[in-house]
C-alpha atoms as a PDB file:
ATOM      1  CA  UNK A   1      82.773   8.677  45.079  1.00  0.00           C
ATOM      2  CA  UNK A   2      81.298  12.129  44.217  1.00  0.00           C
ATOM      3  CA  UNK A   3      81.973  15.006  47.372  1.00  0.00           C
ATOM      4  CA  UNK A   4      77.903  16.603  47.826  1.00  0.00           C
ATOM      5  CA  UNK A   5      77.841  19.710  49.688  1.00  0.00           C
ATOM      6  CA  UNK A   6      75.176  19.019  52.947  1.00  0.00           C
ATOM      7  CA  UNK A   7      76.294  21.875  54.666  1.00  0.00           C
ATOM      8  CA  UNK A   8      75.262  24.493  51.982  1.00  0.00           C
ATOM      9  CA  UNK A   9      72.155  22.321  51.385  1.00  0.00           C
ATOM     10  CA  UNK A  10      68.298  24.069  52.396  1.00  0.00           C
ATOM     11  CA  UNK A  11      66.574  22.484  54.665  1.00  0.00           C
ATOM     12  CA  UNK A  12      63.293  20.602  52.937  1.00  0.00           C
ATOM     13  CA  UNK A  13      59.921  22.306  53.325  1.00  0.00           C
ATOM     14  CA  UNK A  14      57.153  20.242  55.052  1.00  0.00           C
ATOM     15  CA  UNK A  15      53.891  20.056  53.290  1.00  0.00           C
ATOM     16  CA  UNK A  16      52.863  20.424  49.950  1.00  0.00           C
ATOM     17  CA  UNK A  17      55.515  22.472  47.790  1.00  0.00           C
ATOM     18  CA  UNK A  18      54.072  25.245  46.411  1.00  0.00           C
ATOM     19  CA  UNK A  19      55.036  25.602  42.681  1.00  0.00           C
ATOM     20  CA  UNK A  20      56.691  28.769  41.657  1.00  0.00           C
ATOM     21  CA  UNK A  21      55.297  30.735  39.136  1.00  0.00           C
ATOM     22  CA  UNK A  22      56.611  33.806  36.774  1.00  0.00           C
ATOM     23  CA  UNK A  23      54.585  36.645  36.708  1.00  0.00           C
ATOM     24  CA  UNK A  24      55.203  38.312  33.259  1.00  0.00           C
ATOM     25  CA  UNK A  25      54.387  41.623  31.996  1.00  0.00           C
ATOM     26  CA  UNK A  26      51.034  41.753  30.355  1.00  0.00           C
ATOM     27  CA  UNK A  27      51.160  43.026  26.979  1.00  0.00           C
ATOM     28  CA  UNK A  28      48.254  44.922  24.846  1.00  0.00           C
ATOM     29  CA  UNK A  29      47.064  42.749  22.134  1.00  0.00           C
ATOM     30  CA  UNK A  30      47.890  43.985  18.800  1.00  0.00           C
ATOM     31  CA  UNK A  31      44.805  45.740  17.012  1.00  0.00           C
ATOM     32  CA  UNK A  32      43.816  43.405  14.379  1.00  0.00           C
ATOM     33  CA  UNK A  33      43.201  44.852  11.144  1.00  0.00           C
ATOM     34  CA  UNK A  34      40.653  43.993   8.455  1.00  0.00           C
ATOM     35  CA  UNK A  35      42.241  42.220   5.711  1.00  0.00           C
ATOM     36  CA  UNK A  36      42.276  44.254   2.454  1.00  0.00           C
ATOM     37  CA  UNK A  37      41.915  40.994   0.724  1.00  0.00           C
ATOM     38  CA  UNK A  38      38.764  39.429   2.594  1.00  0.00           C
ATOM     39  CA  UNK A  39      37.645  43.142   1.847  1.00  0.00           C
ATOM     40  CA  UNK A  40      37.395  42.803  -1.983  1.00  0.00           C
ATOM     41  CA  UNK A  41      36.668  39.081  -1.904  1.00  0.00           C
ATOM     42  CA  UNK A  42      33.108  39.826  -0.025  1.00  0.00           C
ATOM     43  CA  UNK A  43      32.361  43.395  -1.767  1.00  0.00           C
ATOM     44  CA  UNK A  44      32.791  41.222  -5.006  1.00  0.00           C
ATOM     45  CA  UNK A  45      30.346  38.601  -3.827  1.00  0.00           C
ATOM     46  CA  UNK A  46      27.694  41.226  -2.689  1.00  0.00           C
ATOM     47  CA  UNK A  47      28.559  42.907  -6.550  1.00  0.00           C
ATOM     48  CA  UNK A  48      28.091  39.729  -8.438  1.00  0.00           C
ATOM     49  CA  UNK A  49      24.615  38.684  -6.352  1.00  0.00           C
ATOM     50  CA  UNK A  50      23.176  42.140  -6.650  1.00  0.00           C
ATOM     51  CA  UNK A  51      23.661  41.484 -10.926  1.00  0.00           C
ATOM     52  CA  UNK A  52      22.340  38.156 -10.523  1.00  0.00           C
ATOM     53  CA  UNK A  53      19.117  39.566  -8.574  1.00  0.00           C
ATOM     54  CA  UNK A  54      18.993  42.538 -11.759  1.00  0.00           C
ATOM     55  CA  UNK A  55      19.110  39.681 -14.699  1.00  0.00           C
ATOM     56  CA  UNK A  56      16.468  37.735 -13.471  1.00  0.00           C
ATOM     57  CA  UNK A  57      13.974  40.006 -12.739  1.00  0.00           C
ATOM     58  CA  UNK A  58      11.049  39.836 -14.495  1.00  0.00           C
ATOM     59  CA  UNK A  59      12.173  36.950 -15.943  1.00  0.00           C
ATOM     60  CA  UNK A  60       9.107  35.126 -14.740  1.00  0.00           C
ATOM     61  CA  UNK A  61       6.338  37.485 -16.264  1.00  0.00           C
ATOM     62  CA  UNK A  62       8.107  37.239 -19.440  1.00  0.00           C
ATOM     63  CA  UNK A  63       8.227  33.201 -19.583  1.00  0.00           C
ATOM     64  CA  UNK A  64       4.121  33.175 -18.629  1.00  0.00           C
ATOM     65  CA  UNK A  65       3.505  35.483 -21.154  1.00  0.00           C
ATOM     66  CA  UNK A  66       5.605  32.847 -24.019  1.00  0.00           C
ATOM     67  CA  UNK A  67       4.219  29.997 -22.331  1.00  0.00           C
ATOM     68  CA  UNK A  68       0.455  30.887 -21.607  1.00  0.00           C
ATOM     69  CA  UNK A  69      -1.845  28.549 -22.925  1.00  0.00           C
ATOM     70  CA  UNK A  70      -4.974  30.255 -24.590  1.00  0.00           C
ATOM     71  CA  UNK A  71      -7.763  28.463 -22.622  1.00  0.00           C
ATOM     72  CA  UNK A  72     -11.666  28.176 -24.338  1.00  0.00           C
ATOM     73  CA  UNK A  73     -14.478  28.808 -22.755  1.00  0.00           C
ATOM     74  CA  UNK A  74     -17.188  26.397 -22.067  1.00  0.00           C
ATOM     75  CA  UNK A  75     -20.191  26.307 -21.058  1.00  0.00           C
ATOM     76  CA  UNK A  76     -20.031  26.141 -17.600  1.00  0.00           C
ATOM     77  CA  UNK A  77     -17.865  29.722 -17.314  1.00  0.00           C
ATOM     78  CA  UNK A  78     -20.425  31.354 -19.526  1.00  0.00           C
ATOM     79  CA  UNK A  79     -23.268  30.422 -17.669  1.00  0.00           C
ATOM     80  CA  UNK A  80     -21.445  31.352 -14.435  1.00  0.00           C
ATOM     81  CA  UNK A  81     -20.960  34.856 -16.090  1.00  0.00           C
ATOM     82  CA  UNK A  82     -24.351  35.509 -16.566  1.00  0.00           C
ATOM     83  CA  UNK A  83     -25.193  33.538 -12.773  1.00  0.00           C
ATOM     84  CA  UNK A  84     -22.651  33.699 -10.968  1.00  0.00           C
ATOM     85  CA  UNK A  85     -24.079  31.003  -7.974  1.00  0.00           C
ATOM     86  CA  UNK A  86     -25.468  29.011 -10.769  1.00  0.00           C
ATOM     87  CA  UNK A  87     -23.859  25.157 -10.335  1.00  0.00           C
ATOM     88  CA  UNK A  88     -22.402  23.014 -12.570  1.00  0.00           C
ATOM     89  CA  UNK A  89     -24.319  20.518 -13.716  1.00  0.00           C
ATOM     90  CA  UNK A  90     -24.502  17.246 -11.624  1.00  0.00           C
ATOM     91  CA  UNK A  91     -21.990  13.841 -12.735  1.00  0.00           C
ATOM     92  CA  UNK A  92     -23.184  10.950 -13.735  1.00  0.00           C
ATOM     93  CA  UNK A  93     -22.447   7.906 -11.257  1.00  0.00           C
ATOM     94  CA  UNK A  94     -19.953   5.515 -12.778  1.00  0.00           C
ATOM     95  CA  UNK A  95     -20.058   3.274  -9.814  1.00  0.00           C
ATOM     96  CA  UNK A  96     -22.770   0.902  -9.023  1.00  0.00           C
ATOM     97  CA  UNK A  97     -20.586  -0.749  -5.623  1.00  0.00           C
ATOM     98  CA  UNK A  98     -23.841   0.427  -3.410  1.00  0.00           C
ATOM     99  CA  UNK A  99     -26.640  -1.509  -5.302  1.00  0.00           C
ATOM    100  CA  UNK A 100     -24.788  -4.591  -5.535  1.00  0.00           C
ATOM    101  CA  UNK A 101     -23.476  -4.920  -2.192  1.00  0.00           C
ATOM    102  CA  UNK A 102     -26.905  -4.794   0.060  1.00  0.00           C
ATOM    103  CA  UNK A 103     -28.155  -8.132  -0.652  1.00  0.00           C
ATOM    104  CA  UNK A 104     -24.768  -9.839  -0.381  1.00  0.00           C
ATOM    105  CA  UNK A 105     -23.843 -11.995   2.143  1.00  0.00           C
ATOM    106  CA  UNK A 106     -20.236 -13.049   3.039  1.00  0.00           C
ATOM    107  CA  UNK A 107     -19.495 -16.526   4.332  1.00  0.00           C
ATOM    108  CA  UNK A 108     -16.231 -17.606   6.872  1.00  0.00           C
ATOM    109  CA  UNK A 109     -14.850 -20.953   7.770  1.00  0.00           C
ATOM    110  CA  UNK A 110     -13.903 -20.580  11.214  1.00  0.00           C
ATOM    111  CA  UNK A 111     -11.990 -23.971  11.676  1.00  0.00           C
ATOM    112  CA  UNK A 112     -13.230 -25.906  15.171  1.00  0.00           C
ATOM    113  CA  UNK A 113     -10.736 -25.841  17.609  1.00  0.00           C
ATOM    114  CA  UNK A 114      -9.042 -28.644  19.046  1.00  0.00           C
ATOM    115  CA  UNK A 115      -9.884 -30.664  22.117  1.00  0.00           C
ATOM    116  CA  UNK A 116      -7.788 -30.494  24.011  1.00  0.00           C
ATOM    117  CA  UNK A 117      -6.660 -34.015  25.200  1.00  0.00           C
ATOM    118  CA  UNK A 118      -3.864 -33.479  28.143  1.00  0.00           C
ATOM    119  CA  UNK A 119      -3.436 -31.224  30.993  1.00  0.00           C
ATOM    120  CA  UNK A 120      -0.058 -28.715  32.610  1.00  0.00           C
ATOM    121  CA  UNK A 121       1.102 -30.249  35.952  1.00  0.00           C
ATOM    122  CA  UNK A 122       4.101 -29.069  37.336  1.00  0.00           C
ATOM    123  CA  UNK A 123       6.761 -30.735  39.548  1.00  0.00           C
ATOM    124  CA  UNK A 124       8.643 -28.832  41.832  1.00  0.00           C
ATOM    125  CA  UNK A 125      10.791 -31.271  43.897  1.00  0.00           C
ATOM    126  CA  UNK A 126      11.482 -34.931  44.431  1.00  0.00           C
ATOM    127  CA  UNK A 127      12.622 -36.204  47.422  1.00  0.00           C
ATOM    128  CA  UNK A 128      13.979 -39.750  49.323  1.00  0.00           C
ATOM    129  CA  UNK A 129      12.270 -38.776  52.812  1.00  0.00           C
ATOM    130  CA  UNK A 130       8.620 -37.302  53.198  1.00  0.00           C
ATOM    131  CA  UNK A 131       9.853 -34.562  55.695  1.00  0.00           C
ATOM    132  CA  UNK A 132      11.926 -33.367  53.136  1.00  0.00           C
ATOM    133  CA  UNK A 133       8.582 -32.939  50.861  1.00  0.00           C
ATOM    134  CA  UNK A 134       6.738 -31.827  53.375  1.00  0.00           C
ATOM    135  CA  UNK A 135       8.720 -28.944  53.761  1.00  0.00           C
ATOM    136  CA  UNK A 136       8.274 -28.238  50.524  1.00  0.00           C
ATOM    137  CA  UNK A 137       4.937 -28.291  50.646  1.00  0.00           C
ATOM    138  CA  UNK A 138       4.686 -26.202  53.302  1.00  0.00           C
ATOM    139  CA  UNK A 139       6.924 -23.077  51.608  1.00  0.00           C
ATOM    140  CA  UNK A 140       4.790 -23.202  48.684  1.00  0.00           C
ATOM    141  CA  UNK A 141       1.504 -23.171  50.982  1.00  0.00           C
ATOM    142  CA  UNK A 142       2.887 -19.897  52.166  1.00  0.00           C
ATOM    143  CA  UNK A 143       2.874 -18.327  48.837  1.00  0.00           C
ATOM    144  CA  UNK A 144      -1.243 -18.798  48.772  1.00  0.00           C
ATOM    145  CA  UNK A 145      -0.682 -22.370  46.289  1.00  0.00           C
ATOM    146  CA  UNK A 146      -1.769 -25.738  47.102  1.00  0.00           C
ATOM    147  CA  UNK A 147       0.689 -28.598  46.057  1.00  0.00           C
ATOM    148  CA  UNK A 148       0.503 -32.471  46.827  1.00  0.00           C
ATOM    149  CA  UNK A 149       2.587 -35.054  47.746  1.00  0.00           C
ATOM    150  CA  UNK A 150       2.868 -38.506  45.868  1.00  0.00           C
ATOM    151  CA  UNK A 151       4.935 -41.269  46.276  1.00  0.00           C
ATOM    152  CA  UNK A 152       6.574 -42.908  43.842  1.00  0.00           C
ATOM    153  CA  UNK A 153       8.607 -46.467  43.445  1.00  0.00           C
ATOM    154  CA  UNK A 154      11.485 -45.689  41.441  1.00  0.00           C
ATOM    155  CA  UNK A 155      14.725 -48.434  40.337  1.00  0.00           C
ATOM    156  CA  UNK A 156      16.510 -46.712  43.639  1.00  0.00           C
ATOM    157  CA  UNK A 157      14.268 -46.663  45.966  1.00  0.00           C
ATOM    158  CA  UNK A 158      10.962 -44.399  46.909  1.00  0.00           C
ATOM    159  CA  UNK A 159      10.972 -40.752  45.894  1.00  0.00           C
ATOM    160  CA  UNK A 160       8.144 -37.803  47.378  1.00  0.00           C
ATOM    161  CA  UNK A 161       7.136 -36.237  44.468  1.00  0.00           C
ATOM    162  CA  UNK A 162       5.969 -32.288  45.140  1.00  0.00           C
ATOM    163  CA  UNK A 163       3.890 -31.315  42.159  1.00  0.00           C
ATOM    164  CA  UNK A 164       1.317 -28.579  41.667  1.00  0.00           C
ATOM    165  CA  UNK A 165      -1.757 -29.212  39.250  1.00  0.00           C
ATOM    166  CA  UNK A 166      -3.536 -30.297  37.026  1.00  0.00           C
ATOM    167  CA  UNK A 167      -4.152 -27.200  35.019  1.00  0.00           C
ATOM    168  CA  UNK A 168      -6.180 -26.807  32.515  1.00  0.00           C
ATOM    169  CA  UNK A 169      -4.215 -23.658  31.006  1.00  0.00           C
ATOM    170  CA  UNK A 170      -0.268 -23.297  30.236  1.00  0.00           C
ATOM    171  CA  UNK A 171      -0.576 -20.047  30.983  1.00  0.00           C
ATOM    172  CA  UNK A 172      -1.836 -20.778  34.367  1.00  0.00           C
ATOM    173  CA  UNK A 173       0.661 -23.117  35.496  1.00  0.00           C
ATOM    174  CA  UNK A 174       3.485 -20.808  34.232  1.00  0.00           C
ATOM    175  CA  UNK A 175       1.253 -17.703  36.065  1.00  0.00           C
ATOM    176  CA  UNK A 176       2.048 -20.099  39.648  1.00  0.00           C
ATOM    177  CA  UNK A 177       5.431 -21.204  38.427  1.00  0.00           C
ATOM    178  CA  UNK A 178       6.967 -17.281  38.318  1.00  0.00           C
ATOM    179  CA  UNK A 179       5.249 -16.861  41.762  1.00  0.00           C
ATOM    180  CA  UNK A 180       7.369 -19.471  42.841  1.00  0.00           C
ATOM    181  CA  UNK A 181      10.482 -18.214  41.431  1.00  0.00           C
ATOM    182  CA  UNK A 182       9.837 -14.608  43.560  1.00  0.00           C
ATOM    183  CA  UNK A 183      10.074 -16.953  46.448  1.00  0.00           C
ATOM    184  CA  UNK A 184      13.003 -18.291  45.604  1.00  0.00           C
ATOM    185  CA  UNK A 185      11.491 -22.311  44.588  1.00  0.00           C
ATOM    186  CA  UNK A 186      13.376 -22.458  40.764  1.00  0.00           C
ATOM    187  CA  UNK A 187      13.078 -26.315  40.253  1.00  0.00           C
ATOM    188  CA  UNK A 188       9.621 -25.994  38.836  1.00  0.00           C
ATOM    189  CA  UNK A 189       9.006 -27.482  35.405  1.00  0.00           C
ATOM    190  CA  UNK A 190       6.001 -28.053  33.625  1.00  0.00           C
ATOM    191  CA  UNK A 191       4.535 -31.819  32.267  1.00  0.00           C
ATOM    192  CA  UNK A 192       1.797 -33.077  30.329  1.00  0.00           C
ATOM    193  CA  UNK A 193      -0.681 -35.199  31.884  1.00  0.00           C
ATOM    194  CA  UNK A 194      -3.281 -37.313  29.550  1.00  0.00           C
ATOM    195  CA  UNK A 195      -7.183 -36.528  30.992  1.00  0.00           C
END
């Protein structure tokens, strides 16, 4: 058992402890000195540019003089000496694209379309009682559509069918069918109905 001194114990501080901190003398920063060596490095670089810039100059002049073509005179700069607004004289047309093309007449096959030989209808519920459909009906009247009922003898029994349609255009049907989604009616699907 260890013997802990509560008597010459202080008492606890309520709150938040404040952490204690050390002030310390400030000290001067050291004046930095330029680096004798970074010194000769860069007066070296500026020395060895400064020749580069002396041993090429002129350097271009001379290589045009070497190079330089001798270019003859025709006729065209001689006459222009003597008139100087005086025009060369006009090409000769190599192309002959405009003559032939005026009396030409292209011809396209444009393929017929297709009749079309079903329509879109699209089915949006089926149901055992016709309350149930009617219901249905009735939400999708509220959206602005107009839907009908049909009934149908299946193996179990009747079913209400709820179906929207015919439509002539899949991109009608699927127009009505994301109208119906907003509303919150997402067992829409589309079928194909023979004419």
């Amino acid at each position: 058992m260890t013997n802990r001194d509560y008597a010459n114990r202080k008492p606890a501080r309520k709150g938040k402890a404040k952490p204690k901190t050390i002030r310390r003398k400030s000290q001067a920063p050291a004046p930095r000195r330029f680096p004798l060596v970074l010194l000769l490095v860069t007066l070296g670089l500026i020395t060895g540019f400064g020749y580069f810039l002396w041993t090429i100059n002129n350097s271009a002049e001379e290589l045009d003089e070497k190079k330089a073509p001798v270019v003859e005179q025709t006729d065209i700069k001689l006459t222009q000496k003597k008139d100087p607004k005086a025009l060369p004289p006009k090409p000769e047309e190599k192309w002959t694209y405009q003559q032939e093309l005026v009396n030409k007449q292209v011809e396209v096959d444009i393929p017929e379309t297709a009749v079309q030989t079903h329509l879109y209808q699209m089915q949006c519920g089926s149901f055992r009682t016709q309350a149930q459909a009617e219901q249905m009906k009735a939400v999708i009247a509220f959206q602005g559509l107009e839907s009908d009922i049909s009934k149908v003898r299946g193996t179990t029994g009747d079913w209400y069918k709820v179906s929207l349609g015919p439509y002539e255009r899949k991109r009608q049907a699927e127009k009505h069918r994301h109208i119906l989604q907003k509303a919150g009616i997402n067992g829409c699907f589309l079928m194909y109905v023979k004419k």
